[in-house]
N, C-alpha and C. Protein backbone atom coordinates (compact mmCIF):
# COMPACT_ATOMS: atom_id res chain seq x y z
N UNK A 1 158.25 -8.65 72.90
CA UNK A 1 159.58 -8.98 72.44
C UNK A 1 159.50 -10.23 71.57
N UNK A 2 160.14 -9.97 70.72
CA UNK A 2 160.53 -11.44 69.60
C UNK A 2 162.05 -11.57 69.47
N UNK A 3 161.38 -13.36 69.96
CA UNK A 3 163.30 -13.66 69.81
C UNK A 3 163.14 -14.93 68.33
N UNK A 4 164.05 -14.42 67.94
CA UNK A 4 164.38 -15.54 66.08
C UNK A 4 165.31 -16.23 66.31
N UNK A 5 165.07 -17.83 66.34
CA UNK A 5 166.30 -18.78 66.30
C UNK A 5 166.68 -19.29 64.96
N UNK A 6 167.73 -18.52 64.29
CA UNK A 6 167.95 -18.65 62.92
C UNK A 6 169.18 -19.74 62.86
N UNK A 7 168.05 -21.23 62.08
CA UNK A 7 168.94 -22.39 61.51
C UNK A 7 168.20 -23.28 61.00
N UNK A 8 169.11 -24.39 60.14
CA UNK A 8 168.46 -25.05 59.89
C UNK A 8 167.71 -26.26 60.33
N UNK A 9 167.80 -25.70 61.74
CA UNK A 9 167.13 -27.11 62.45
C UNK A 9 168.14 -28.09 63.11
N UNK A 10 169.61 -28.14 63.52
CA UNK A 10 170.54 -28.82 63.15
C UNK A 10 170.48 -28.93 64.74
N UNK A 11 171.34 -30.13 65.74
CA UNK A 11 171.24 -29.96 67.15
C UNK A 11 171.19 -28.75 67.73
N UNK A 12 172.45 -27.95 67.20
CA UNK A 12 173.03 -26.51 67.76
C UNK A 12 171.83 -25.91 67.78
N UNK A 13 171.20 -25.75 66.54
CA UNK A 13 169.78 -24.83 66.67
C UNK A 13 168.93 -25.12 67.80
N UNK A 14 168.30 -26.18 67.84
CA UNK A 14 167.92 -26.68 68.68
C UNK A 14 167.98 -26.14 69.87
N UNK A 15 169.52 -26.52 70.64
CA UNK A 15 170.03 -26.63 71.78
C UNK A 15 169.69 -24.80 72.06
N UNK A 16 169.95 -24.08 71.24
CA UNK A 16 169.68 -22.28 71.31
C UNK A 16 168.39 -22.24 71.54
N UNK A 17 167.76 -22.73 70.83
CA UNK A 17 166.23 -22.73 70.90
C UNK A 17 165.78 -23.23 72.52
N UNK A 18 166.07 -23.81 73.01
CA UNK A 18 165.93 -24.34 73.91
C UNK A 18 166.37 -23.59 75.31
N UNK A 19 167.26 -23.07 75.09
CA UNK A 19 168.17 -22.01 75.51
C UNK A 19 167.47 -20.78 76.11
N UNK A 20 166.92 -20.35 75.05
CA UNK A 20 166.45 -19.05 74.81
C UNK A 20 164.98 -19.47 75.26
N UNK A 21 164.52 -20.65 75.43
CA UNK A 21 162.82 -20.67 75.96
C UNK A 21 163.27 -20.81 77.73
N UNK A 22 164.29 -21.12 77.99
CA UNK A 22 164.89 -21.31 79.69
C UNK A 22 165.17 -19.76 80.05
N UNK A 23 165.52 -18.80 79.06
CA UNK A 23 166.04 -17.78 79.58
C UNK A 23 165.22 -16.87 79.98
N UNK A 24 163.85 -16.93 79.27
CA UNK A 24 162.83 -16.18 79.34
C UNK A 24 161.92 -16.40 80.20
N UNK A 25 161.75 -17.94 80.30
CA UNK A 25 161.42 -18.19 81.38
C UNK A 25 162.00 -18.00 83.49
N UNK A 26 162.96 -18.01 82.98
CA UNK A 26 163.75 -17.38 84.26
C UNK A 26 163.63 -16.15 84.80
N UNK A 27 163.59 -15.31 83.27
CA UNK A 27 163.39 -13.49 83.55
C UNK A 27 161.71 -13.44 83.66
N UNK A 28 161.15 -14.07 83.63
CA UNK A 28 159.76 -14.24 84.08
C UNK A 28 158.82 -12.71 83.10
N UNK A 29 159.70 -13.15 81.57
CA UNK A 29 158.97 -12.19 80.74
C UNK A 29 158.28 -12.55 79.88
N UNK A 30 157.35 -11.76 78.93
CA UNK A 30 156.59 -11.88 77.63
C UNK A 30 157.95 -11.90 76.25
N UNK A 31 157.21 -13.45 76.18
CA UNK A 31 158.63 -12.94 74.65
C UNK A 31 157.59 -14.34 73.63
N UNK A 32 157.98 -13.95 72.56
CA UNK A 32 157.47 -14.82 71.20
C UNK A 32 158.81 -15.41 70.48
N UNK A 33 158.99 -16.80 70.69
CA UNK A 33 159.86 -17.41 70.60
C UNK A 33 159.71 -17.92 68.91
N UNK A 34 160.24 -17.50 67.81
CA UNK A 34 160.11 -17.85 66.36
C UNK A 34 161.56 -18.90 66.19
N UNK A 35 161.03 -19.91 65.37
CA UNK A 35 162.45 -20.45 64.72
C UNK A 35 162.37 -20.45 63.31
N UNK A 36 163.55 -19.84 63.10
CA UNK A 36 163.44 -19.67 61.12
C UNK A 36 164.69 -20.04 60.95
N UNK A 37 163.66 -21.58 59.82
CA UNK A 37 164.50 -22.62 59.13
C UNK A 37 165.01 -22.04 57.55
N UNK A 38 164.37 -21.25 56.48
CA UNK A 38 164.16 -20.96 55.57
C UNK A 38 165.71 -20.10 55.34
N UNK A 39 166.58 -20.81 54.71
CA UNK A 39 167.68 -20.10 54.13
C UNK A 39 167.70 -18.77 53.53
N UNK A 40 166.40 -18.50 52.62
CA UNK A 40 166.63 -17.08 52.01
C UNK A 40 166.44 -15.99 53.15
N UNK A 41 165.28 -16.48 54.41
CA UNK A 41 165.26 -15.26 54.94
C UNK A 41 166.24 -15.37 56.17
N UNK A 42 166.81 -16.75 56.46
CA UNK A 42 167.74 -16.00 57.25
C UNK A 42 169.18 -15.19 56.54
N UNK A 43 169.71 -15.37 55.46
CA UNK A 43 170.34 -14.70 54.72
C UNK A 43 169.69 -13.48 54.60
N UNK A 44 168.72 -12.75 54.35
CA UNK A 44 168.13 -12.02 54.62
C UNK A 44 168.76 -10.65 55.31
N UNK A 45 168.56 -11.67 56.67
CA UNK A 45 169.00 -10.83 57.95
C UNK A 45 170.41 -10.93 57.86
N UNK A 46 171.24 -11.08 56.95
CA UNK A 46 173.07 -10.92 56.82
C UNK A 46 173.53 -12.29 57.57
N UNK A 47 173.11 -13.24 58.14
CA UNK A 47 173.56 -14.05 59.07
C UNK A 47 174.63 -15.67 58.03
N UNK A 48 175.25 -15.56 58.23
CA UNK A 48 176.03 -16.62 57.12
C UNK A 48 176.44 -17.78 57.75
N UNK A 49 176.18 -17.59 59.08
CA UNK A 49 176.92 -18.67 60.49
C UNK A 49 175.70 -19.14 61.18
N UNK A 50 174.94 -20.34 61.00
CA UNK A 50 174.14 -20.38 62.33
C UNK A 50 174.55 -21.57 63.17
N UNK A 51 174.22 -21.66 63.96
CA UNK A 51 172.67 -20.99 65.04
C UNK A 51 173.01 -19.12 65.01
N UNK A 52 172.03 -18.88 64.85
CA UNK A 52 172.22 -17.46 64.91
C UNK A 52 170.93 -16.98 66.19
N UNK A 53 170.89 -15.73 66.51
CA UNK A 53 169.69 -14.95 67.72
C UNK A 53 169.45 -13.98 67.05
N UNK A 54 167.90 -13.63 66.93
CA UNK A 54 167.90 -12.14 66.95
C UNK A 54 167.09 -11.75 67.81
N UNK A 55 166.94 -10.38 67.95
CA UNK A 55 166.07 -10.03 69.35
C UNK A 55 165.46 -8.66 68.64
N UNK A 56 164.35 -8.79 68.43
CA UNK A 56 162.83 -7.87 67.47
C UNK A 56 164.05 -7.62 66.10
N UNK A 57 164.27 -8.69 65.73
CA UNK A 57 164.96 -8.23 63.76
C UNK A 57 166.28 -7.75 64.18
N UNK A 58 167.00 -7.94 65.25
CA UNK A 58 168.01 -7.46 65.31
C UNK A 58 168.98 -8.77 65.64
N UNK A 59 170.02 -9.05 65.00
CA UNK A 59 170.57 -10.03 65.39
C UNK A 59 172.07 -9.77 65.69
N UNK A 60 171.71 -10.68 67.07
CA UNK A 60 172.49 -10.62 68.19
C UNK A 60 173.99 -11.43 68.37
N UNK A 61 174.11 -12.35 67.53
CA UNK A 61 174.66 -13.53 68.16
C UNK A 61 174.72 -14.65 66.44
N UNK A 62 176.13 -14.51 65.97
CA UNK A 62 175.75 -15.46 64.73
C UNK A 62 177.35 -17.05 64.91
N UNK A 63 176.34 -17.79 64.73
CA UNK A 63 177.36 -18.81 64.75
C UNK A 63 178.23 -19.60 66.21
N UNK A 64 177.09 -18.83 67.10
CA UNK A 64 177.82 -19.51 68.68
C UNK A 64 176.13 -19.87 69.23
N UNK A 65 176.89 -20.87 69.93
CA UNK A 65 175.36 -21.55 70.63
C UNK A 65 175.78 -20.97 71.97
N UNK A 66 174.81 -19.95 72.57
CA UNK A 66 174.46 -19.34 73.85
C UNK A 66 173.91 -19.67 74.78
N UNK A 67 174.40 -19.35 75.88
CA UNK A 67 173.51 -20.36 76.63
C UNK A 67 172.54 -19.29 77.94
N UNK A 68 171.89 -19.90 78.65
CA UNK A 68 170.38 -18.86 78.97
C UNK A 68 171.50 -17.94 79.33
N UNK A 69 172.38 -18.27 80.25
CA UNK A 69 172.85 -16.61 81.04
C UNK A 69 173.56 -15.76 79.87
N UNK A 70 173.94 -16.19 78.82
CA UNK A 70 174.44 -14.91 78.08
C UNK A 70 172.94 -14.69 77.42
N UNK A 71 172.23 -15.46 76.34
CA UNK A 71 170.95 -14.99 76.46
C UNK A 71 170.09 -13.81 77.14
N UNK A 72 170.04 -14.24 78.93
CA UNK A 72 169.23 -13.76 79.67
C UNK A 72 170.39 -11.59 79.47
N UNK A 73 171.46 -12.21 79.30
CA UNK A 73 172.49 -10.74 79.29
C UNK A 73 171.68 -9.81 78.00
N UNK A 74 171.46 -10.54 76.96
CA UNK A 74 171.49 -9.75 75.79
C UNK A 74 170.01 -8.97 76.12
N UNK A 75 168.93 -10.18 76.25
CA UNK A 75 167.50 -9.82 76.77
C UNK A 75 167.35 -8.46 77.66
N UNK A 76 168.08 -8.19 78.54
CA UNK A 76 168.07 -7.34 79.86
C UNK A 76 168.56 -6.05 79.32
């Protein structure tokens, strides 16, 4: 599993990022935690709001900072 924390680095990103390494760790799974700072490719992926999630190129979640239990929801 790959999870994408799409931003520019800003607290919010962060705080998701952070988020999302607690959530995985809780579900006691294999996941590859990416953060993509790079404007063209998160535009890319349609995302116009970040902090954004995606979960394997699919994005989940644009413009709200999540926290592990909705995370751990989307993951499951």
């Amino acid at each position: 599993m790959k999870i994408q924390i799409l931003g520019t680095g800003c607290p919010k990103c962060k705080t998701l990022a952070a988020n999302a390494e607690k959530a995985v760790a809780e579900l006691g799974i294999q996941a590859e935690i990416e953060k993509v700072t790079d404007i063209k490719a998160i535009m890319a992926l349609g995302v116009m709001m970040t902090p954004a999630l995606a979960i394997d190129g699919v994005v989940k979640s644009s413009g709200h900072l999540l926290s592990p239990e909705q995370i751990k929801k989307m993951i499951s």
